[in-house]
C-alpha atoms as a PDB file:
ATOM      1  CA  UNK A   1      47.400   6.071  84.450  1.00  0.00           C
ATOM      2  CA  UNK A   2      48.635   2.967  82.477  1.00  0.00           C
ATOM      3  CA  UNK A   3      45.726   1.180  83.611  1.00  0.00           C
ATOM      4  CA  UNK A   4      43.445   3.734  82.313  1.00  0.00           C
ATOM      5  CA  UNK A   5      45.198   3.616  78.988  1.00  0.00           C
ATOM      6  CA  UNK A   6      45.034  -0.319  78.785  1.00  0.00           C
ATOM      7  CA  UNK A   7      41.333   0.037  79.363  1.00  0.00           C
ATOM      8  CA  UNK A   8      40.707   2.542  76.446  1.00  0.00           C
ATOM      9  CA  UNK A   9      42.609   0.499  73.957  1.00  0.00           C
ATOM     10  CA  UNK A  10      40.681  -2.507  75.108  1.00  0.00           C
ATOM     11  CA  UNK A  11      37.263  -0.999  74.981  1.00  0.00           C
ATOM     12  CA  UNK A  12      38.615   0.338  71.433  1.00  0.00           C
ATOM     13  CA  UNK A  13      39.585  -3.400  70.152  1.00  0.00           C
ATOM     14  CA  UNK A  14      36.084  -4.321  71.404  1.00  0.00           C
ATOM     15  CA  UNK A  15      34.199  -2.045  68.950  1.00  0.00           C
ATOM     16  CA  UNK A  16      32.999  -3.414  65.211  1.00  0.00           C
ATOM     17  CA  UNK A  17      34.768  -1.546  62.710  1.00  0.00           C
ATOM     18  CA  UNK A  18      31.627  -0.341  61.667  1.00  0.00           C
ATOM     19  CA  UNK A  19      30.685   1.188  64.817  1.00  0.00           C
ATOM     20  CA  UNK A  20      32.681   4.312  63.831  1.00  0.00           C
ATOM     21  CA  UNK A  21      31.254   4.615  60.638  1.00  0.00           C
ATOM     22  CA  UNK A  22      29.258   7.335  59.087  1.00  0.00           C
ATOM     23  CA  UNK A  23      27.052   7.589  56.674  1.00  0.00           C
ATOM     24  CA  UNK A  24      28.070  10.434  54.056  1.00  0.00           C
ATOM     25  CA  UNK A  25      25.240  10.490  51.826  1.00  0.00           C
ATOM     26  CA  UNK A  26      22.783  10.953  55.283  1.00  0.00           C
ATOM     27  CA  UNK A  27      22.355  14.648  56.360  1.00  0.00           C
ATOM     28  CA  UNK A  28      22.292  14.109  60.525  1.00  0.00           C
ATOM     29  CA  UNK A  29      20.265  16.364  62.539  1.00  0.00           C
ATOM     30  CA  UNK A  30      21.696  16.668  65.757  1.00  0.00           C
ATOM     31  CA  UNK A  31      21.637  18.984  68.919  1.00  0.00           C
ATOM     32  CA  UNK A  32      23.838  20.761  70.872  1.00  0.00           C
ATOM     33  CA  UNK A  33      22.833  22.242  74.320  1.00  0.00           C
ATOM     34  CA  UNK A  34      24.969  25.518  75.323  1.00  0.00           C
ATOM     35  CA  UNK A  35      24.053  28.208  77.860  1.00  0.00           C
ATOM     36  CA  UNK A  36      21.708  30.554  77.077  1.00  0.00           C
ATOM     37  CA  UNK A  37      24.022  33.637  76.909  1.00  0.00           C
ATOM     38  CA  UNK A  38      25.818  31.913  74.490  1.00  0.00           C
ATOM     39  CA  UNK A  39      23.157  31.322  71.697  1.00  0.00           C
ATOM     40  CA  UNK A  40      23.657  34.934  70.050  1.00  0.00           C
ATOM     41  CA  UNK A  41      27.688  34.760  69.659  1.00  0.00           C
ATOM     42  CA  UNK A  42      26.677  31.077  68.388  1.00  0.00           C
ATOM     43  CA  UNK A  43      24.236  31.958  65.814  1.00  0.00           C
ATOM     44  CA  UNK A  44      26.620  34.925  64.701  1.00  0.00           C
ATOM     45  CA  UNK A  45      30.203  32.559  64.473  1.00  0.00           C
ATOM     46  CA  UNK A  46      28.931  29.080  64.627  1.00  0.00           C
ATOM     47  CA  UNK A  47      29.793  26.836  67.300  1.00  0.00           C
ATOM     48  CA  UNK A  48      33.578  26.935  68.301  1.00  0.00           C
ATOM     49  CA  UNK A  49      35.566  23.401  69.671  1.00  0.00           C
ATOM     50  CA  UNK A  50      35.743  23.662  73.749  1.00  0.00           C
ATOM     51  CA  UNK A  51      39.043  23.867  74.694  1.00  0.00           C
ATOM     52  CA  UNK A  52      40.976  20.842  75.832  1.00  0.00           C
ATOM     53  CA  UNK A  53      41.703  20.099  79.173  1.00  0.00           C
ATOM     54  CA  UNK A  54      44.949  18.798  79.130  1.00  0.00           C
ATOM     55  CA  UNK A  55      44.048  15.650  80.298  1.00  0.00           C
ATOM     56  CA  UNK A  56      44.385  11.761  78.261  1.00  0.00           C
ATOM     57  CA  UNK A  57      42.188  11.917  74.906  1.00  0.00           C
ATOM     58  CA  UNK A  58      41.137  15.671  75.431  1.00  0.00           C
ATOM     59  CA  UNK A  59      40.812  17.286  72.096  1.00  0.00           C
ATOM     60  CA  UNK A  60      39.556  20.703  70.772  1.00  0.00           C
ATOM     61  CA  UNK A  61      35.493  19.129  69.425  1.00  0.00           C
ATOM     62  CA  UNK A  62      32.002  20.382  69.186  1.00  0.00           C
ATOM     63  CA  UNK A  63      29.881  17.659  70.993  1.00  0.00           C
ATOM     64  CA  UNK A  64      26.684  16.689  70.019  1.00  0.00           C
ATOM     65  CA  UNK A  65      24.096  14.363  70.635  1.00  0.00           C
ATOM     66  CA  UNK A  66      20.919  12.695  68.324  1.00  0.00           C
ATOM     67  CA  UNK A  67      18.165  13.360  70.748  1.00  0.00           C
ATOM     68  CA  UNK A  68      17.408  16.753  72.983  1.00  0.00           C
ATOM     69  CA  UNK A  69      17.828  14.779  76.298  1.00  0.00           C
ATOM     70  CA  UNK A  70      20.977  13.716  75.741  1.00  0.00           C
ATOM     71  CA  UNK A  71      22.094  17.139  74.773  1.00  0.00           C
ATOM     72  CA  UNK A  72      20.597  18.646  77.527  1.00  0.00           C
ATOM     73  CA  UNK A  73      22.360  16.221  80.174  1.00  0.00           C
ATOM     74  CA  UNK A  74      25.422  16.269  78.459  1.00  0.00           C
ATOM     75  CA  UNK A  75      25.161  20.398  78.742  1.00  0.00           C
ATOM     76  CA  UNK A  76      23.546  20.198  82.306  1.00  0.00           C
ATOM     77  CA  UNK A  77      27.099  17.817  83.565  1.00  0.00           C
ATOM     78  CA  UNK A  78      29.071  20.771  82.089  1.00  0.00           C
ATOM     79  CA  UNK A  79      27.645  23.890  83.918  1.00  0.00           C
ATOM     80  CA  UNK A  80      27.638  21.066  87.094  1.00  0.00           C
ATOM     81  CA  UNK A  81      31.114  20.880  87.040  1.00  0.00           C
ATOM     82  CA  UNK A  82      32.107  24.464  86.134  1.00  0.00           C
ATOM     83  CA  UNK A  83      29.900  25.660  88.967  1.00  0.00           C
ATOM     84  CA  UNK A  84      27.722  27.369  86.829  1.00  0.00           C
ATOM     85  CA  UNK A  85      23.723  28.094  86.599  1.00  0.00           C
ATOM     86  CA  UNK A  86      21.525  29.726  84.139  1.00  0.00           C
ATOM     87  CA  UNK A  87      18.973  28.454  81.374  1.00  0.00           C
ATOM     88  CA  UNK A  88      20.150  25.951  78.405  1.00  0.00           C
ATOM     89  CA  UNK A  89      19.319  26.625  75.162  1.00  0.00           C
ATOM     90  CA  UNK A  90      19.083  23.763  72.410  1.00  0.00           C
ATOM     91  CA  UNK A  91      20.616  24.115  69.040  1.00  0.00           C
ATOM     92  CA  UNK A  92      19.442  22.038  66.212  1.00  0.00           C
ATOM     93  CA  UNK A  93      22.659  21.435  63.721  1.00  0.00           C
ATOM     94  CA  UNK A  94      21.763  19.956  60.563  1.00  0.00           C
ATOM     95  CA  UNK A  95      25.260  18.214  59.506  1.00  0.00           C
ATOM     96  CA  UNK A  96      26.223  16.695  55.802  1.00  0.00           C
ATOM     97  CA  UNK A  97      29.429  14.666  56.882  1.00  0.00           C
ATOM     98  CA  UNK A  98      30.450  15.805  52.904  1.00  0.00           C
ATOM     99  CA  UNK A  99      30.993  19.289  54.603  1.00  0.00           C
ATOM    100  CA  UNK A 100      31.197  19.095  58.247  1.00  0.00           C
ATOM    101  CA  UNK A 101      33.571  16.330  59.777  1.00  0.00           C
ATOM    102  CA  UNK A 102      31.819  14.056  62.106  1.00  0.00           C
ATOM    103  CA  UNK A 103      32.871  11.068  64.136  1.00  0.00           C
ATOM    104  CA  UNK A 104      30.692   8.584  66.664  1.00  0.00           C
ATOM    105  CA  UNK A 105      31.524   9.497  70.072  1.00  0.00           C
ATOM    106  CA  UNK A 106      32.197   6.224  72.849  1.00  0.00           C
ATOM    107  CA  UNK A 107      28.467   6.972  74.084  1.00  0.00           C
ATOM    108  CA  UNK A 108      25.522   5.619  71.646  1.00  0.00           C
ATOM    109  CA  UNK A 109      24.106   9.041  70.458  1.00  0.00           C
ATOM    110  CA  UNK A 110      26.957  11.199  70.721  1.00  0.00           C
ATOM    111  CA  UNK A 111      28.745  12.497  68.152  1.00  0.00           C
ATOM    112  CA  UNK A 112      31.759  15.435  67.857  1.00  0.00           C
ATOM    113  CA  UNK A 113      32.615  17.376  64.744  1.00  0.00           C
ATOM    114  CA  UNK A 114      36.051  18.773  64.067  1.00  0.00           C
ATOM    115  CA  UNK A 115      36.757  22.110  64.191  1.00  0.00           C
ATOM    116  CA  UNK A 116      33.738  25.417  64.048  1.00  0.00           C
ATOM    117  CA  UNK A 117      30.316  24.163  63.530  1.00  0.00           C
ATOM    118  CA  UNK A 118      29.133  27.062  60.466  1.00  0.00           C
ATOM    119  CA  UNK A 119      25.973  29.185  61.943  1.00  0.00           C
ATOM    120  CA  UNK A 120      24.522  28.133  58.225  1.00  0.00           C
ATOM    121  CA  UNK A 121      24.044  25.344  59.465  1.00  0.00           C
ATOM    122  CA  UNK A 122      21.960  25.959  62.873  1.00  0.00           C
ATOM    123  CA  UNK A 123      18.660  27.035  64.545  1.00  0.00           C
ATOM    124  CA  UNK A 124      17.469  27.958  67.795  1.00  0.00           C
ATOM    125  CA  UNK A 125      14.876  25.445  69.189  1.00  0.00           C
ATOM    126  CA  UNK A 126      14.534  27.014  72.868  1.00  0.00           C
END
């Protein structure tokens, strides 16, 4: 476990400083692949944080991604792993960081935002 720690501090020092930058006067459009069953409770409270596991650097985030694909695979490892099946649905999230806090995730194109994503702020793309 210490070894796992000591390698998430290093790949931290690694990083620029402005790798975890982001650009507040840029509106992001991002997407965020979910279940299908779960697109009308989405559109009607937003998006809520998943729940942490418990494990090292598990928080309560929305995660996101800048291109469908990555959504999509990052959505498609999920049901994987929870033994789950069904379509995936895409939701497009336009984000102002002014209003919606948003951080880089360790992955190029992913991103997380703190606490509920607002429905305002989302459409359906499939």
């Amino acid at each position: 476990m210490r070894n796992l720690y000591n390698f998430h501090i290093f790949i931290l020092e690694q990083l620029s400083e402005n790798y975890w930058d982001i650009d507040k006067n840029k509106e992001y459009t991002l997407y965020h692949a979910t279940p299908a069953s779960n697109v009308a409770a989405i559109m009607r409270d937003g998006i809520k944080p998943s729940i942490p596991s418990g494990k090292p650097f598990s928080e309560p985030l929305v995660w996101m991604a800048d291109t469908i694909e990555g959504a999509k695979k990052h959505a498609e490892s999920r049901m994987k792993k929870r033994g789950g099946t069904g379509r995936i649905s895409i939701i497009e999230v336009k984000v102002d960081p002014k209003k919606t806090v948003i951080h880089k995730g360790f992955a190029t194109g992913v991103y997380n935002a703190e606490g509920i994503v607002p429905a305002e702020i989302l459409s359906v793309l499939k």
